[in-house]
C-alpha atoms as a PDB file:
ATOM      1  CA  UNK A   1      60.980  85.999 -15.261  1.00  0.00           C
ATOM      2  CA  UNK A   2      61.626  89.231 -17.377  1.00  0.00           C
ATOM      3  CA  UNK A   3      58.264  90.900 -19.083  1.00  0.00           C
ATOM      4  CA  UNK A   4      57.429  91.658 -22.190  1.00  0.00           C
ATOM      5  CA  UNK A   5      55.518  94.806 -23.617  1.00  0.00           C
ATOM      6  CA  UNK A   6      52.228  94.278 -25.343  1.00  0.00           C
ATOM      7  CA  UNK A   7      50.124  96.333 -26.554  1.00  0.00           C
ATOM      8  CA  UNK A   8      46.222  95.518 -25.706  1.00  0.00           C
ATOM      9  CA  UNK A   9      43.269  96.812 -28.485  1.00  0.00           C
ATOM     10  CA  UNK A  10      40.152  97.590 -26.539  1.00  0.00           C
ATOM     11  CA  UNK A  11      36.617  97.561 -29.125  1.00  0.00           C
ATOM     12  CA  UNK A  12      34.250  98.571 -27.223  1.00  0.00           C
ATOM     13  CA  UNK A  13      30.701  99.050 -29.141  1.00  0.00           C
ATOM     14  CA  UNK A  14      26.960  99.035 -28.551  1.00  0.00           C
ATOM     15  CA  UNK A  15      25.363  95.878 -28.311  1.00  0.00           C
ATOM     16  CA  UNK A  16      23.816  94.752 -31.912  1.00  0.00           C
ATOM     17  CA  UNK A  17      20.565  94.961 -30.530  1.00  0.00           C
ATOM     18  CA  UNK A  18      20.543  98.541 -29.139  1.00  0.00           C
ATOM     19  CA  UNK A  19      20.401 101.440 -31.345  1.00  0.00           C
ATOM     20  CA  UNK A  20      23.866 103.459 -32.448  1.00  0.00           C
ATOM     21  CA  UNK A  21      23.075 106.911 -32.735  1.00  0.00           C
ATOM     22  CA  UNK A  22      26.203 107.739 -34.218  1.00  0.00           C
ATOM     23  CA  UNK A  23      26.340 105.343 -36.372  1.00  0.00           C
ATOM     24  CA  UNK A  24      23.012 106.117 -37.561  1.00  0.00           C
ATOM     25  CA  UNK A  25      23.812 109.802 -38.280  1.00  0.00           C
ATOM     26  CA  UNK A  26      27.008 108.888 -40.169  1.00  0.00           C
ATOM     27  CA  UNK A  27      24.992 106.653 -42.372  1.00  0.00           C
ATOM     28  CA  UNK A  28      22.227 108.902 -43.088  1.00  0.00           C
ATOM     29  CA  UNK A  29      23.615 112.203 -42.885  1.00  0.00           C
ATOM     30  CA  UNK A  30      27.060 111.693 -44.019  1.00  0.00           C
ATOM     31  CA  UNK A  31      27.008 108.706 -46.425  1.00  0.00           C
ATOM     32  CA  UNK A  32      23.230 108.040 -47.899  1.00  0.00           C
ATOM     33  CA  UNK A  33      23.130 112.420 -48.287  1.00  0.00           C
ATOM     34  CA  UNK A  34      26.687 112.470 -50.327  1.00  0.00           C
ATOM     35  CA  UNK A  35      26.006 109.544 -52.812  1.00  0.00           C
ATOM     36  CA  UNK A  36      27.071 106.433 -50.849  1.00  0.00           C
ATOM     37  CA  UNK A  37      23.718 104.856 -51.300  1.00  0.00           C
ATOM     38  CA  UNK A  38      25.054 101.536 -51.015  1.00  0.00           C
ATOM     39  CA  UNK A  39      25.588 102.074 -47.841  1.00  0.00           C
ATOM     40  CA  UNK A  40      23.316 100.137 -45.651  1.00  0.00           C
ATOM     41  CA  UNK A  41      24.309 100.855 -41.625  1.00  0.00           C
ATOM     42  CA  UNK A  42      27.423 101.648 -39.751  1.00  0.00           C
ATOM     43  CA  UNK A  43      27.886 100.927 -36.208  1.00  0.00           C
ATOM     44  CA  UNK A  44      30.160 102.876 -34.378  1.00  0.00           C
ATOM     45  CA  UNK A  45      33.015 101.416 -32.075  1.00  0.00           C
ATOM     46  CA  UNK A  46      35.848 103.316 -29.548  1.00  0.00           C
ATOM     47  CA  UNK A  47      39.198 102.090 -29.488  1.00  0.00           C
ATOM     48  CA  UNK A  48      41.650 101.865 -26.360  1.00  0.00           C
ATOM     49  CA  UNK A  49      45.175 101.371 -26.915  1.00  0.00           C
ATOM     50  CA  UNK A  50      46.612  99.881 -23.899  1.00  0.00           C
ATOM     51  CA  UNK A  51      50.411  99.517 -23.226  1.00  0.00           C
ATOM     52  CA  UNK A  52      51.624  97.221 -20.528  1.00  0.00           C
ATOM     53  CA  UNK A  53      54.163  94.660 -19.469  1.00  0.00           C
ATOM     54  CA  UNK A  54      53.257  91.071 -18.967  1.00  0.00           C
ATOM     55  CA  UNK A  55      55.118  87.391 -18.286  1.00  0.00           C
ATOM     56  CA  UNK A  56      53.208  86.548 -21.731  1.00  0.00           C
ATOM     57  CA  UNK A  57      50.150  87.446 -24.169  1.00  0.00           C
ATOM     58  CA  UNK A  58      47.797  85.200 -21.963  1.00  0.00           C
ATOM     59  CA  UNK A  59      48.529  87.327 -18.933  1.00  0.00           C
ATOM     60  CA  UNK A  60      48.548  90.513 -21.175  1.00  0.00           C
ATOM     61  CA  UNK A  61      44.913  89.465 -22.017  1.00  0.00           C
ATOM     62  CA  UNK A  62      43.808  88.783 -18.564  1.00  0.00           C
ATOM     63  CA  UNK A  63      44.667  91.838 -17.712  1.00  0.00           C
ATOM     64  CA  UNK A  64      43.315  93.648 -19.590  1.00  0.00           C
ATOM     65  CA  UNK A  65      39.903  91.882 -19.198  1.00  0.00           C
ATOM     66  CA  UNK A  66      40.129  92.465 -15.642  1.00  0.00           C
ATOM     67  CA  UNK A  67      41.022  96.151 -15.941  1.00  0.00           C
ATOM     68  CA  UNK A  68      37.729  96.366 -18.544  1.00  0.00           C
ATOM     69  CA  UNK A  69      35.456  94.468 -15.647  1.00  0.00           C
ATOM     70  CA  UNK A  70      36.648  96.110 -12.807  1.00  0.00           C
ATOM     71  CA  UNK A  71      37.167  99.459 -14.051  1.00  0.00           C
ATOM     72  CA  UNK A  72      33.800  99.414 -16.111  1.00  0.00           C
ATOM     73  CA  UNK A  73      35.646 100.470 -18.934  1.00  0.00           C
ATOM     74  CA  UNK A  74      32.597  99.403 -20.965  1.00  0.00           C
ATOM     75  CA  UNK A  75      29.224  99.728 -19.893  1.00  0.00           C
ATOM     76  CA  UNK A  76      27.851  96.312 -19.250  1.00  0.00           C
ATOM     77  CA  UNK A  77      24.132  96.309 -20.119  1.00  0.00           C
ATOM     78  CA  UNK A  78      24.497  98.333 -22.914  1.00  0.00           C
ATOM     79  CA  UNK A  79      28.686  97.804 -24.350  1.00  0.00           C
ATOM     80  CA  UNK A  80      30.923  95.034 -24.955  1.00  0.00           C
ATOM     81  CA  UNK A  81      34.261  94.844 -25.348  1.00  0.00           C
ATOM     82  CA  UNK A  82      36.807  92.670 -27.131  1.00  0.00           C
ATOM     83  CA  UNK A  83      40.686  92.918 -26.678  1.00  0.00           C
ATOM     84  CA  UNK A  84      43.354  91.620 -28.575  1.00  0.00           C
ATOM     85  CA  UNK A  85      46.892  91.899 -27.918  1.00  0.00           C
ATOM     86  CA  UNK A  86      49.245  93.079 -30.652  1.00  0.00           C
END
């Protein structure tokens, strides 16, 4: 069975219940200071871009999720993660 390449999209953000610091500062500081009032919140997020070769997109995905659990690419009590494969 020949592979395919994928490419996986890693979002890995604080949970909605825990503070983002970062996002807090870009709100306040950044936005709210410069005349972006409207601006409410913004949460902040990290993106991994993940090449690799898989029998299918299923496979790519499981992958991936396994390299995110094992690896603890995302912190567990505070993170989660979502991937999608491109």
């Amino acid at each position: 069975m020949t592979e395919k390449e994928f490419v996986a999209e890693v979002t890995i953000e604080y949970k909605p219940s825990l503070s983002d610091p970062e996002g807090a500062t870009i709100a306040n500081d950044l936005m709210k200071r410069n005349g972006f009032e409207h601006v409410d919140r913004v949460r902040t997020a990290k993106l991994l871009r993940i090449h690799l070769k898989a029998a299918n997109k299923d496979k790519a995905k499981s992958m991936v999720d396994k390299m995110c659990r094992e690896l603890r690419l995302a912190n567990p009590v505070s993170q989660d993660y979502s991937v999608s494969i491109a």
